[in-house]
N, C-alpha and C. Protein backbone atom coordinates (compact mmCIF):
# COMPACT_ATOMS: atom_id res chain seq x y z
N UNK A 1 0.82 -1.20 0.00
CA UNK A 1 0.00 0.00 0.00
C UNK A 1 0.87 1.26 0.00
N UNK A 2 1.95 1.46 0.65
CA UNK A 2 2.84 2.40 0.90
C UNK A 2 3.21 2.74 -0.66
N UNK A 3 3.60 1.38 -1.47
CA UNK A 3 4.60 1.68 -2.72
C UNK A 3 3.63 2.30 -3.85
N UNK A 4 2.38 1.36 -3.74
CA UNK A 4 1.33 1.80 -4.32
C UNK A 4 0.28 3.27 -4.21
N UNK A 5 0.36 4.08 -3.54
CA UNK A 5 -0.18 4.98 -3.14
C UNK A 5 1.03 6.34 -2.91
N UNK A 6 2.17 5.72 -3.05
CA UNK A 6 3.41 6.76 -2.58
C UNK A 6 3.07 7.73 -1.44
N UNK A 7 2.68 6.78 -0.26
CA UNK A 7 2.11 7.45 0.98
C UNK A 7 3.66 8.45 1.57
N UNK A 8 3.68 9.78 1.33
CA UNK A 8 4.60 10.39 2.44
C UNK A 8 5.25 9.98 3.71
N UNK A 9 3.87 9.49 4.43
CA UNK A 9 4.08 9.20 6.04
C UNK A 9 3.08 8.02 6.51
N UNK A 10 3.65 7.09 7.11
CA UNK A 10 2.54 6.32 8.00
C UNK A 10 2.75 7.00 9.16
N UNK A 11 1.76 6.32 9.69
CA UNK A 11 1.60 6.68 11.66
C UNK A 11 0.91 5.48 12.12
N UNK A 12 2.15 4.91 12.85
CA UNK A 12 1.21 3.31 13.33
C UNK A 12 1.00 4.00 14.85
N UNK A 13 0.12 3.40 15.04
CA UNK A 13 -0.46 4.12 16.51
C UNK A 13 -0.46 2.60 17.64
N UNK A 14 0.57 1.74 17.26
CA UNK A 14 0.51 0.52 18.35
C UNK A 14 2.09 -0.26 18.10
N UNK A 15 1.98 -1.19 18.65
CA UNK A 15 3.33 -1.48 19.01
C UNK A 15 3.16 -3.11 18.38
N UNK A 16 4.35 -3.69 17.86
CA UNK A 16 4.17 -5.14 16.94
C UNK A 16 3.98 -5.99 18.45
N UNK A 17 3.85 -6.03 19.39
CA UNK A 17 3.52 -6.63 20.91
C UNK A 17 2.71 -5.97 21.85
N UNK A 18 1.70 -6.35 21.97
CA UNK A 18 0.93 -5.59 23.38
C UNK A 18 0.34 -6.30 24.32
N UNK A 19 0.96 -6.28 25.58
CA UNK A 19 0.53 -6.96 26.35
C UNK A 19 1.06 -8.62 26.17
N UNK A 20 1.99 -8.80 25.68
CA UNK A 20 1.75 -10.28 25.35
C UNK A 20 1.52 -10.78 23.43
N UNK A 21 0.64 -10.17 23.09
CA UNK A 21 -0.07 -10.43 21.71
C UNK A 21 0.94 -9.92 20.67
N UNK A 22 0.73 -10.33 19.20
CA UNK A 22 1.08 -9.89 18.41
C UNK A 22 -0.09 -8.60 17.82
N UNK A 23 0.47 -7.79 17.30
CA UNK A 23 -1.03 -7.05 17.05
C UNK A 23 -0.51 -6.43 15.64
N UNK A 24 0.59 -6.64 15.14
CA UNK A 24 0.98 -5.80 13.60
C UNK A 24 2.18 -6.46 13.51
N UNK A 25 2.31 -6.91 11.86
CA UNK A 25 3.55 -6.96 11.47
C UNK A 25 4.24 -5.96 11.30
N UNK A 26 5.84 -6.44 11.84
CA UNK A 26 6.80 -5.54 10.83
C UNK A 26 6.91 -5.63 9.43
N UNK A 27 7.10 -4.93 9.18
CA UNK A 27 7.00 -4.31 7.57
C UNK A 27 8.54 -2.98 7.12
N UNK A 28 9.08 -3.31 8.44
CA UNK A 28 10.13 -2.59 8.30
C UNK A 28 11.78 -3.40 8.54
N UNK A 29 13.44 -3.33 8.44
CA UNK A 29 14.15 -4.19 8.87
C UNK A 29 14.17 -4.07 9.92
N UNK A 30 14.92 -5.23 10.92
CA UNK A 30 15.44 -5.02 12.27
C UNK A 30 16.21 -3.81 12.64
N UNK A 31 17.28 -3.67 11.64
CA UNK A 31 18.28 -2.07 12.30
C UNK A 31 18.18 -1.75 10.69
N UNK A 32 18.73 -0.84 11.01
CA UNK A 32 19.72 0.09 10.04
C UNK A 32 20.27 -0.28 9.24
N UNK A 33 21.05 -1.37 9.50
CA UNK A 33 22.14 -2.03 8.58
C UNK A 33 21.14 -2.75 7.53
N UNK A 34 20.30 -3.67 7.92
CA UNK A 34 19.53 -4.77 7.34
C UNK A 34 18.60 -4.05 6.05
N UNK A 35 17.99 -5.12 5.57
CA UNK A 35 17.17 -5.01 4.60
C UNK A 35 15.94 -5.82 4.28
N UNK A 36 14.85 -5.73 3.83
CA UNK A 36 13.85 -6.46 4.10
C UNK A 36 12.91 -6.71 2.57
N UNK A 37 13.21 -7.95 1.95
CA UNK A 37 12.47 -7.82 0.61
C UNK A 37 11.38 -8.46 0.74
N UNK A 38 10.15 -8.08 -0.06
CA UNK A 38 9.26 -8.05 -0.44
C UNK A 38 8.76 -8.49 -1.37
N UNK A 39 7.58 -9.37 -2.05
CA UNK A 39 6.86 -9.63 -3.28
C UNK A 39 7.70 -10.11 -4.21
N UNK A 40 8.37 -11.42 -3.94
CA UNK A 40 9.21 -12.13 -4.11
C UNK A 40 10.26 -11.50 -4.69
N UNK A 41 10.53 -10.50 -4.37
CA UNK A 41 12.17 -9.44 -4.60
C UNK A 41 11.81 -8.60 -5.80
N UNK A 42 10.59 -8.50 -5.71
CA UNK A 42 9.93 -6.86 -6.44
C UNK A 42 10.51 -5.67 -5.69
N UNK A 43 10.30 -5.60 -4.48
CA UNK A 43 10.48 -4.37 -3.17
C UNK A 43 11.51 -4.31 -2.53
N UNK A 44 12.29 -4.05 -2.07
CA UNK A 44 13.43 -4.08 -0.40
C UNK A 44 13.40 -2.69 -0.24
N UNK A 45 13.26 -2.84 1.26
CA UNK A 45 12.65 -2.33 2.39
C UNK A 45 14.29 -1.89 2.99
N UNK A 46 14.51 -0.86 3.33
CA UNK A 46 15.62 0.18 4.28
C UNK A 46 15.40 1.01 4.60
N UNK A 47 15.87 1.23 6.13
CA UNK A 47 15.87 1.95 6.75
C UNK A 47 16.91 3.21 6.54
N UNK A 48 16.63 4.51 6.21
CA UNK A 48 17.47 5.47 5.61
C UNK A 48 17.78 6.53 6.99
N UNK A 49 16.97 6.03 8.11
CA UNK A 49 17.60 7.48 9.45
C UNK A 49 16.82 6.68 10.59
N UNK A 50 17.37 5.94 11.26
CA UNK A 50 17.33 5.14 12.64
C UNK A 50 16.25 6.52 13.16
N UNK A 51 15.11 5.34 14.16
CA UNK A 51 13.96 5.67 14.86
C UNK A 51 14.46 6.92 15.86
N UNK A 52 13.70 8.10 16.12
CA UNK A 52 14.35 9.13 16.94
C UNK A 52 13.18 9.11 17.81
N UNK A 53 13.17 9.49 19.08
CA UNK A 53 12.01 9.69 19.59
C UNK A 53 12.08 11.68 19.55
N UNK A 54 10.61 12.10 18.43
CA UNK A 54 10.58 13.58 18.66
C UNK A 54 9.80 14.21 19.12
N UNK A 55 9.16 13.10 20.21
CA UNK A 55 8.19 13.48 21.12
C UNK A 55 7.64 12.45 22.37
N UNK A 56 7.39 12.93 23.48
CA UNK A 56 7.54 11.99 24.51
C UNK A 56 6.63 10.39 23.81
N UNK A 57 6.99 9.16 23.64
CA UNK A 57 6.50 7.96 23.18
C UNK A 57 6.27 8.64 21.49
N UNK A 58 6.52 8.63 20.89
CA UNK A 58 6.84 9.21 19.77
C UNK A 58 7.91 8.92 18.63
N UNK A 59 8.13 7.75 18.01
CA UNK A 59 9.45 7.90 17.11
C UNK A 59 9.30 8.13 15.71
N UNK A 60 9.97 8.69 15.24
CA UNK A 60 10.41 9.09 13.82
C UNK A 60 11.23 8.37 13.43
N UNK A 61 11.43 7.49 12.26
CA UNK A 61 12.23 6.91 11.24
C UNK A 61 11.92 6.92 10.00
N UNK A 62 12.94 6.71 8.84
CA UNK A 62 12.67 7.51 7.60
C UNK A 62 13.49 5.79 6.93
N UNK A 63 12.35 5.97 6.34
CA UNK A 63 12.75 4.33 5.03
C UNK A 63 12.67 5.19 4.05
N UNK A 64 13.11 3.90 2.77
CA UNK A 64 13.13 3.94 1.69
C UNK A 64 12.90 2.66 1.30
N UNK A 65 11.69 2.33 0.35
CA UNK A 65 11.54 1.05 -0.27
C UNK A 65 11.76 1.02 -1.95
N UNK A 66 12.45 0.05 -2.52
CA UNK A 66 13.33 0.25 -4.34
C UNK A 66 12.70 -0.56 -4.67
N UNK A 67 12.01 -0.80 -6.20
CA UNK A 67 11.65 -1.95 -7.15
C UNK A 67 12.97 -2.35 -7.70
N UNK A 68 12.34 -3.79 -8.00
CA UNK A 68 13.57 -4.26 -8.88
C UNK A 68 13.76 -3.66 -10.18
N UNK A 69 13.22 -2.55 -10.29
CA UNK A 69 13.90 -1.56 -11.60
C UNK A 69 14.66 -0.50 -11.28
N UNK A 70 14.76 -0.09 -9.84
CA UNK A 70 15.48 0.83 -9.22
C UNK A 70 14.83 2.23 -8.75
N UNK A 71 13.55 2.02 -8.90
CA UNK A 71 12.54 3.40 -8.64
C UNK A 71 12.31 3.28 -7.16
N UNK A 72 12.71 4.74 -6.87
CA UNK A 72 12.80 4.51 -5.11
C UNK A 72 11.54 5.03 -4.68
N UNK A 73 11.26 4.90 -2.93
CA UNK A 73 9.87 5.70 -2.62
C UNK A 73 10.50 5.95 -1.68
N UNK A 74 10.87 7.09 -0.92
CA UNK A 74 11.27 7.54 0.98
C UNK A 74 9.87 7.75 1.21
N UNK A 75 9.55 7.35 2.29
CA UNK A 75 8.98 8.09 3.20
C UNK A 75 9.37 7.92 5.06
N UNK A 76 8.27 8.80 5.85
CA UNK A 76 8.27 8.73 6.90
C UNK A 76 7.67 7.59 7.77
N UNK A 77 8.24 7.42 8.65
CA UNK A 77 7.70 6.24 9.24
C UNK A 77 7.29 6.74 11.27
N UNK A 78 5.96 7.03 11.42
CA UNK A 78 5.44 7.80 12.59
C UNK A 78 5.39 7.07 13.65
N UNK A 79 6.07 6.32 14.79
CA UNK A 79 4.92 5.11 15.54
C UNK A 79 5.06 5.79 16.86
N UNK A 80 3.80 5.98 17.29
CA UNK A 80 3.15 6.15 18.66
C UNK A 80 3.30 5.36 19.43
N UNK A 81 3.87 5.14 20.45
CA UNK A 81 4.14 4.02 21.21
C UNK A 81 3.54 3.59 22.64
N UNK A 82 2.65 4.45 23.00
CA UNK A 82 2.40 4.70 24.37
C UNK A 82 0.38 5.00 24.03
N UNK A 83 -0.13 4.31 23.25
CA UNK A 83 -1.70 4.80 22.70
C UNK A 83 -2.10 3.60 23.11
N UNK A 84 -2.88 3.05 23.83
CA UNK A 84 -3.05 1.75 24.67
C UNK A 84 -4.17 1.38 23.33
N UNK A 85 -4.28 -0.15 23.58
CA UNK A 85 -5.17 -0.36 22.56
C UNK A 85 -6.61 -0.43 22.97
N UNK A 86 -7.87 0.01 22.80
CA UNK A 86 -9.04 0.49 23.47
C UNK A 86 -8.74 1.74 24.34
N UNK A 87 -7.63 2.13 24.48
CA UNK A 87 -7.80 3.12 25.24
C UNK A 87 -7.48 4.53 24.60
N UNK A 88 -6.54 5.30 25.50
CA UNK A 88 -6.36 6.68 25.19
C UNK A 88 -4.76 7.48 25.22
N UNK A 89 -3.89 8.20 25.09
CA UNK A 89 -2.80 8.70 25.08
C UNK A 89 -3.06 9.48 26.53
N UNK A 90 -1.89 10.32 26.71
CA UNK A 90 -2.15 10.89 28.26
C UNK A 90 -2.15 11.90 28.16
N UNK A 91 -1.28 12.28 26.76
CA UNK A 91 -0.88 13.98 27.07
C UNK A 91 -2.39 14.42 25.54
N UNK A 92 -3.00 14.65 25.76
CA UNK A 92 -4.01 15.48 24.80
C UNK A 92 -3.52 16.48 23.04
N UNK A 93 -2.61 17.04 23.77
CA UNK A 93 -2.53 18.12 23.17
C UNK A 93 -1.44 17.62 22.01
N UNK A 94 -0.90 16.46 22.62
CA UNK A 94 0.23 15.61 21.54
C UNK A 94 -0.80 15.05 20.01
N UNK A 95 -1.61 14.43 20.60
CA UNK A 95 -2.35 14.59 18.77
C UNK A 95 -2.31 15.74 17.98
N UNK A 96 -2.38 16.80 18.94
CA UNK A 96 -2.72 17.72 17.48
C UNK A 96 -1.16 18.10 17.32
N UNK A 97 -0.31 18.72 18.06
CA UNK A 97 1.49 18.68 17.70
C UNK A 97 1.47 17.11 16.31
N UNK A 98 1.56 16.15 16.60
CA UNK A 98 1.74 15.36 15.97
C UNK A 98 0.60 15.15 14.40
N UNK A 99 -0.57 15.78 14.20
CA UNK A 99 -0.89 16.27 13.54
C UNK A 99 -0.46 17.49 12.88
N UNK A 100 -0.22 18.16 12.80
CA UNK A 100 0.38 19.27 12.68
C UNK A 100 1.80 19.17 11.91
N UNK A 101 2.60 18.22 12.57
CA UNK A 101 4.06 18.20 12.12
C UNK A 101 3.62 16.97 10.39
N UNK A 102 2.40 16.56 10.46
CA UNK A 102 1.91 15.55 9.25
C UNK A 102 1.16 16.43 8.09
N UNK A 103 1.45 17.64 8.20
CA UNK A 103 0.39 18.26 7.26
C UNK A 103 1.12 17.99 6.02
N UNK A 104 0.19 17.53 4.65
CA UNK A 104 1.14 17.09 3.70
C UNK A 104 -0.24 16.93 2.37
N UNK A 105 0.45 17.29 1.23
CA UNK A 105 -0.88 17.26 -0.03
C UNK A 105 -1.14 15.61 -0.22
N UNK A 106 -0.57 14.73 0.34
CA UNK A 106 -0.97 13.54 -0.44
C UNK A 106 -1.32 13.09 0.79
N UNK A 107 -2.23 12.15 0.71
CA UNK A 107 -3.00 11.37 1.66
C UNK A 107 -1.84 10.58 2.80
N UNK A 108 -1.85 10.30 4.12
CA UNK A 108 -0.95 9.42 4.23
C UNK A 108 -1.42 8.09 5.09
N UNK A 109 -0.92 7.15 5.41
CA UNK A 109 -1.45 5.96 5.78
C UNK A 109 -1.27 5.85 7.59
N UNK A 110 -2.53 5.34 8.03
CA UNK A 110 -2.64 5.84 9.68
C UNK A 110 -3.10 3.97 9.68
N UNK A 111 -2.79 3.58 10.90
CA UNK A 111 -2.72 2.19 11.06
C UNK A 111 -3.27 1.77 12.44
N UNK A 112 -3.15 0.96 13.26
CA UNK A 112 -3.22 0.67 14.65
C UNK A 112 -3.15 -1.26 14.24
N UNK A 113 -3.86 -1.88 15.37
CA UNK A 113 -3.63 -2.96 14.86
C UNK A 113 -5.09 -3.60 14.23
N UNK A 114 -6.20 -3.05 14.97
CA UNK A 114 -7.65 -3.64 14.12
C UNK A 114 -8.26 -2.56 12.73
N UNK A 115 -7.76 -1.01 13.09
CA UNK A 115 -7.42 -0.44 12.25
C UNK A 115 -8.90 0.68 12.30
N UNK A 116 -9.81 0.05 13.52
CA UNK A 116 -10.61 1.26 14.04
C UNK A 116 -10.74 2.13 15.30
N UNK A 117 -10.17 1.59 16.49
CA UNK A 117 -10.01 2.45 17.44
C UNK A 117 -9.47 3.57 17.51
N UNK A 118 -7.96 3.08 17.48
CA UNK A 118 -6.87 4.13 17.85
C UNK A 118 -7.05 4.86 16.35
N UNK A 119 -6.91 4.43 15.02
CA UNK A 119 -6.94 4.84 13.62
C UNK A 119 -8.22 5.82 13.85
N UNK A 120 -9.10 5.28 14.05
CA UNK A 120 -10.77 6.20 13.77
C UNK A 120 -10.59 7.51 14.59
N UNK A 121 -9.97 7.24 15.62
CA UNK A 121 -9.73 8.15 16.76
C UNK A 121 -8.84 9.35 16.06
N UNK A 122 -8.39 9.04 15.62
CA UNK A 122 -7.08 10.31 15.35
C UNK A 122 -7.73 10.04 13.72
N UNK A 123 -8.09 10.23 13.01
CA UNK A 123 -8.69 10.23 11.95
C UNK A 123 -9.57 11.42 11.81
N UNK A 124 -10.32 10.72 12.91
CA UNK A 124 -11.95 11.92 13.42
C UNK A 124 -11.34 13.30 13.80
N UNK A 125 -10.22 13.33 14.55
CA UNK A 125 -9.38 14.17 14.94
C UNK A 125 -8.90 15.03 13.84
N UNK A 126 -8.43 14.54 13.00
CA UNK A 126 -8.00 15.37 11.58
C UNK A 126 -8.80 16.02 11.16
N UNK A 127 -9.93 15.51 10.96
CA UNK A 127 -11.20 16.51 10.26
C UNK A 127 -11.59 16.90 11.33
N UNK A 128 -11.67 16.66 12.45
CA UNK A 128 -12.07 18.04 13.72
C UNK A 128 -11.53 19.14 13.45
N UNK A 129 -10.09 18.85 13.35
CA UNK A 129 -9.17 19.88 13.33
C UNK A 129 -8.83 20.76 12.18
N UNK A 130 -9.15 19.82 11.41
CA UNK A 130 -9.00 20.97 9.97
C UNK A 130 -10.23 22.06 10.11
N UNK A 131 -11.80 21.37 10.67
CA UNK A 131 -12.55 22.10 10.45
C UNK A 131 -12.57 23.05 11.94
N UNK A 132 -11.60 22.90 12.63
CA UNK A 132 -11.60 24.03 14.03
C UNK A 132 -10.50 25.10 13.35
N UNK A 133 -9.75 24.31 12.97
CA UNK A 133 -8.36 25.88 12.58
C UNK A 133 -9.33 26.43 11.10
N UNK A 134 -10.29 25.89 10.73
CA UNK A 134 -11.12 26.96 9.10
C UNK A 134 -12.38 27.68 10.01
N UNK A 135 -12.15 27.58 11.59
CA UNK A 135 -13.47 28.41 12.16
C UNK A 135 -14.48 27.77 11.53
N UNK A 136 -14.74 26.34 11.11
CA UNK A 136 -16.30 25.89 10.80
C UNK A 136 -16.41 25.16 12.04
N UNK A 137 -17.82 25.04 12.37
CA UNK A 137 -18.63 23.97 13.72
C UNK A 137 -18.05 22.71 13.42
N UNK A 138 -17.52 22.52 14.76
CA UNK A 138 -16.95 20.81 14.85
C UNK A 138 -18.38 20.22 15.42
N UNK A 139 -19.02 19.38 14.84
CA UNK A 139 -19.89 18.39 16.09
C UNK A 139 -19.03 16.75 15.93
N UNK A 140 -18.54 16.29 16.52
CA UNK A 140 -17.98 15.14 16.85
C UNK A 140 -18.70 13.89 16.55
N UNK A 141 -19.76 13.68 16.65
CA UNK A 141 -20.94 13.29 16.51
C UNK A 141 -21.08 13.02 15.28
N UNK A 142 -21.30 14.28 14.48
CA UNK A 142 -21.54 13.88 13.37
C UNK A 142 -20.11 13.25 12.38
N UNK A 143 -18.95 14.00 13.12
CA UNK A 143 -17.95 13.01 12.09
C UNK A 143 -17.92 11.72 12.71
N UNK A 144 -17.75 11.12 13.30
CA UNK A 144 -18.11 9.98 13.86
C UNK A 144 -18.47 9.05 12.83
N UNK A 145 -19.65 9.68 12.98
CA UNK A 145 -20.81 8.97 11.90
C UNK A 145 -20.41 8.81 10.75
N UNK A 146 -19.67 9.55 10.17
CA UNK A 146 -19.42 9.94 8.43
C UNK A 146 -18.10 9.03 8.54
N UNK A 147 -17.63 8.93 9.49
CA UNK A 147 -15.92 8.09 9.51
C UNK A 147 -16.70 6.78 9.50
N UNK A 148 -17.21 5.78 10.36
CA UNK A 148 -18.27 4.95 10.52
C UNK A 148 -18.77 4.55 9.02
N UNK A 149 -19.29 5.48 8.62
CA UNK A 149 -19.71 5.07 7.47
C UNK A 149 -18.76 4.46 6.38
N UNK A 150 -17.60 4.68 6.28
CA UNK A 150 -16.40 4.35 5.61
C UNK A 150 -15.53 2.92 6.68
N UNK A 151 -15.76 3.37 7.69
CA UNK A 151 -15.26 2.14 8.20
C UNK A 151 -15.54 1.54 9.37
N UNK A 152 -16.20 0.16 9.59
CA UNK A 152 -17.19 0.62 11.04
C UNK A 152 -16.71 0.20 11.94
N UNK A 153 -17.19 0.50 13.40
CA UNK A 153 -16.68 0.59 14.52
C UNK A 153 -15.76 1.42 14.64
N UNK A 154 -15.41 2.83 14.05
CA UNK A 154 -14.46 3.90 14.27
C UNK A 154 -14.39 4.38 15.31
N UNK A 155 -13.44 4.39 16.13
CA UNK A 155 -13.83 5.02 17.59
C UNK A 155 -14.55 4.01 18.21
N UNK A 156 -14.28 3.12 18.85
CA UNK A 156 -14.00 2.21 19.38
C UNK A 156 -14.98 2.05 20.63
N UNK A 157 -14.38 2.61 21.39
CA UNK A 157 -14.76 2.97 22.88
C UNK A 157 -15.36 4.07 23.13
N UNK A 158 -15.70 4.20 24.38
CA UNK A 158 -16.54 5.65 24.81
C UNK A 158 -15.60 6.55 25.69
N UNK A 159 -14.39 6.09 26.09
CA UNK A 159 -13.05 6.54 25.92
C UNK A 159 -12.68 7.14 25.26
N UNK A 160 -12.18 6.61 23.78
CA UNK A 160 -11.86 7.25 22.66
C UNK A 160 -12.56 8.52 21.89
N UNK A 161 -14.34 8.14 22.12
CA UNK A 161 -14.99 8.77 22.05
C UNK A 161 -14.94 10.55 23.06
N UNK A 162 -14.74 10.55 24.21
CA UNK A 162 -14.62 11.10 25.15
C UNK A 162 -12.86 11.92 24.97
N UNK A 163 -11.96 11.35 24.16
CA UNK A 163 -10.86 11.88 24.33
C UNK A 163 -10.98 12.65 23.14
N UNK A 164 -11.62 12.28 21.72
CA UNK A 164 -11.33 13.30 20.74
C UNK A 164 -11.97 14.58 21.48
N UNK A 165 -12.81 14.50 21.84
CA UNK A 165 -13.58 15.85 22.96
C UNK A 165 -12.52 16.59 23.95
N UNK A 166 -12.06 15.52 24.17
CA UNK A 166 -10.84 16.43 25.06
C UNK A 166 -9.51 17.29 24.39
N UNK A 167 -9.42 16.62 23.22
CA UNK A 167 -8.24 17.08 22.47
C UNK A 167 -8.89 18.58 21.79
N UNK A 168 -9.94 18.21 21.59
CA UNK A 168 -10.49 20.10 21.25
C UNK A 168 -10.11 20.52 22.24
N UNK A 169 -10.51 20.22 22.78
CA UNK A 169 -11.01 21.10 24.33
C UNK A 169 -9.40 21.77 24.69
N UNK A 170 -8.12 21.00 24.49
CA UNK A 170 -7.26 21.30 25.03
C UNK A 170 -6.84 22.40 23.98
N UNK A 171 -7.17 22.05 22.36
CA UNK A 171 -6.23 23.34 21.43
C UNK A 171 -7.28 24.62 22.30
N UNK A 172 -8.69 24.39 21.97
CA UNK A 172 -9.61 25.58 22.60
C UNK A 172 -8.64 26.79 24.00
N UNK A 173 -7.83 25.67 24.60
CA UNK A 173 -7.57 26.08 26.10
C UNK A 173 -5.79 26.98 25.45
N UNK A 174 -5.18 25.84 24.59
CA UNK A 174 -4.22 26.49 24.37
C UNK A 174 -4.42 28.16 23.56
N UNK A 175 -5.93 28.20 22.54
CA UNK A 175 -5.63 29.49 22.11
C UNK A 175 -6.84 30.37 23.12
N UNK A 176 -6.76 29.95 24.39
CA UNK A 176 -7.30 30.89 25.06
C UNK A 176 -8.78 30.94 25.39
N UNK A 177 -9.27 30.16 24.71
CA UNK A 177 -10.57 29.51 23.99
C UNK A 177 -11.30 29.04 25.53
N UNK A 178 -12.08 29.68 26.71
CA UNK A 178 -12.21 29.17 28.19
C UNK A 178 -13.66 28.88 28.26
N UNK A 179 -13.96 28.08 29.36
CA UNK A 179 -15.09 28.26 29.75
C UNK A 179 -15.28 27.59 31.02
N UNK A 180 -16.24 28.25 32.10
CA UNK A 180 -16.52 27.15 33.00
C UNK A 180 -16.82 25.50 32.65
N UNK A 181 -17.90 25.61 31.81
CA UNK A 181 -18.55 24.26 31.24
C UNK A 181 -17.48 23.15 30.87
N UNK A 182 -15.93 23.80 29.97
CA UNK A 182 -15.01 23.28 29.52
C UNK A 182 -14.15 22.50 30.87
N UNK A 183 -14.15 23.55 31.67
CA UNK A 183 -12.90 23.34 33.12
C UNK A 183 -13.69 22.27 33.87
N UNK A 184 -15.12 22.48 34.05
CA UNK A 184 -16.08 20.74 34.17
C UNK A 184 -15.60 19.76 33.24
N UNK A 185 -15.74 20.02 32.49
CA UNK A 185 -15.69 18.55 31.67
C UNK A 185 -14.04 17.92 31.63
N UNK A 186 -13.01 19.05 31.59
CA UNK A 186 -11.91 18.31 31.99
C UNK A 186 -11.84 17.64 33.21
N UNK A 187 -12.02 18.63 34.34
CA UNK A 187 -11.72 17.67 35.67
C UNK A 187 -12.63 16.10 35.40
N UNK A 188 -13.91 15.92 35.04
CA UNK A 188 -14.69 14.63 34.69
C UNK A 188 -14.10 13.79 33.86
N UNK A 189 -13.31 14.41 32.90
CA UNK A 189 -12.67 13.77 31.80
C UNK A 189 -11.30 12.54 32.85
N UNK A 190 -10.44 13.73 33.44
CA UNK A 190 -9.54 13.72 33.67
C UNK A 190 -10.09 12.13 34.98
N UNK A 191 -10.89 12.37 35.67
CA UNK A 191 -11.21 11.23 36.75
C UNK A 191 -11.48 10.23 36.07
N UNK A 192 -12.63 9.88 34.70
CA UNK A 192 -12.82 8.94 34.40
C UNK A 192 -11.49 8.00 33.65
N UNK A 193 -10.68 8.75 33.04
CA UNK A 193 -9.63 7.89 32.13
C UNK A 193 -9.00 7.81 33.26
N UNK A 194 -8.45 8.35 34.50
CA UNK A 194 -7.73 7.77 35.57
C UNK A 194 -8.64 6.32 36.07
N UNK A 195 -9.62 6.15 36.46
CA UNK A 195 -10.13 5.22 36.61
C UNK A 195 -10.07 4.10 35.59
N UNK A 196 -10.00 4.54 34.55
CA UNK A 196 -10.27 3.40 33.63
C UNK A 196 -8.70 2.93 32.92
N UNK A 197 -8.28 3.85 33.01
CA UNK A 197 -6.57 3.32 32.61
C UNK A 197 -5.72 3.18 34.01
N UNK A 198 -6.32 3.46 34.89
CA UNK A 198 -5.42 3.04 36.34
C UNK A 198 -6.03 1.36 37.14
C-alpha cells in the first residue's frame, strides 16, 4: 500500500507486541544495517535514518523502499508508542502537535492494529481539526458517523470517544478559547480515564 499509493508518512499508533499479543507486522528491517524484501524481490525495504524519539513515546524513522527496476519511494515512518489499545494517550494536546508536524498534499497511511479504534480516533481528529483551525462547527458526533460510514466501529470505545472531545477542548484552552462548562468537563474527563486506565 505504501509503494502503491506513494504514501509520504505512515503513523502506526501501536506497538508489533501488546501486552503479550502480536497485534501488527513488521514491515520494516530489524536495524539500520539490514534489509527487508518483499513480493518475491519486487520491493526491499531500508531503513534510511534510525527511529528518533521527537516526542515523549513518539518515534520518527525515515525508510526507503526500491523496485527491482530501481525506482525509489522515501517516506516517513510515525509510531506512537504509548496509545493503549481500546484506550487513550495521556498527554491530549500531543495529537494535534503530531498532527500538525503531518500536514502534507498527499494522503498518508494511519494504522493501529484492528485499524478502528486508535486509527478512527485520530482520523476523526483530523477533520475536527481541519474544520476548528477553518473556524467551521466541529460536532464530533456527526464526524463519527461519516468516519463509521467508511469504516465501522471507528472510535471504538466511549473513551476514545470522550478523548477526541478532550483534544479540542485542550487546542480551545491552548488558544485561550475558556469556559466554566469546559474546566467541568476536563476535571470529569480527567477522573474517568484515571479510573479506567489506572
Amino acid at each position: 500500500m505504501i509503494w502503491q499509493e506513494k504514501a509520504p508518512c505512515v503513523v502506526m499508533l501501536c506497538n508489533i507486541m501488546e501486552l503479550g499479543k502480536k497485534k501488527c507486522e513488521q514491515y520494516w528491517p530489524e536495524s539500520v544495517d539490514g534489509s527487508m524484501v518483499l513480493m518475491d524481490g519486487k520491493l526491499t525495504v531500508k531503513i534510511t535514518e534510525a527511529a528518533k524519539e521527537v516526542e515523549q513515546n513518539i518515534l520518527l524513522m525515515k525508510i526507503s523502499i526500491t523496485d527491482d527496476k530501481g525506482a525509489v519511494h522515501a517516506f516517513e515512518h510515525w509510531q506512537w508508542k504509548a496509545w493503549p489499545d481500546r484506550g487513550v494517550p495521556e498527554i491530549p494536546m500531543a495529537v494535534f502537535r503530531l498532527l500538525i508536524r503531518l500536514k502534507t498534499a498527499s494522503p498518508i497511511i494511519v494504522h493501529c492494529s484492528a485499524g478502528i479504534g486508535r486509527t478512527g480516533s485520530i482520523v476523526g481528529l483530523e477533520i475536527a481539526l481541519v474544520k476548528f483551525c477553518a473556524g467551521e462547527k466541529v460536532v464530533l458526533k456527526e464526524i463519527v458517523k461519516d468516519i463509521r460510514n467508511q469504516r465501522h466501529g471507528s472510535v471504538q470505545t466511549d473513551a476514545q470517544y470522550l478523548f477526541m472531545h478532550r483534544v479540542l477542548l485542550a487546542l480551545a484552552e491552548n488558544r485561550k478559547i475558556t469556559s466554566p462548562e469546559m474546566s467541568v468537563f476536563v476535571t470529569e474527563y480527567d477522573k474517568l480515564i484515571a479510573t479506567k486506565q489506572g
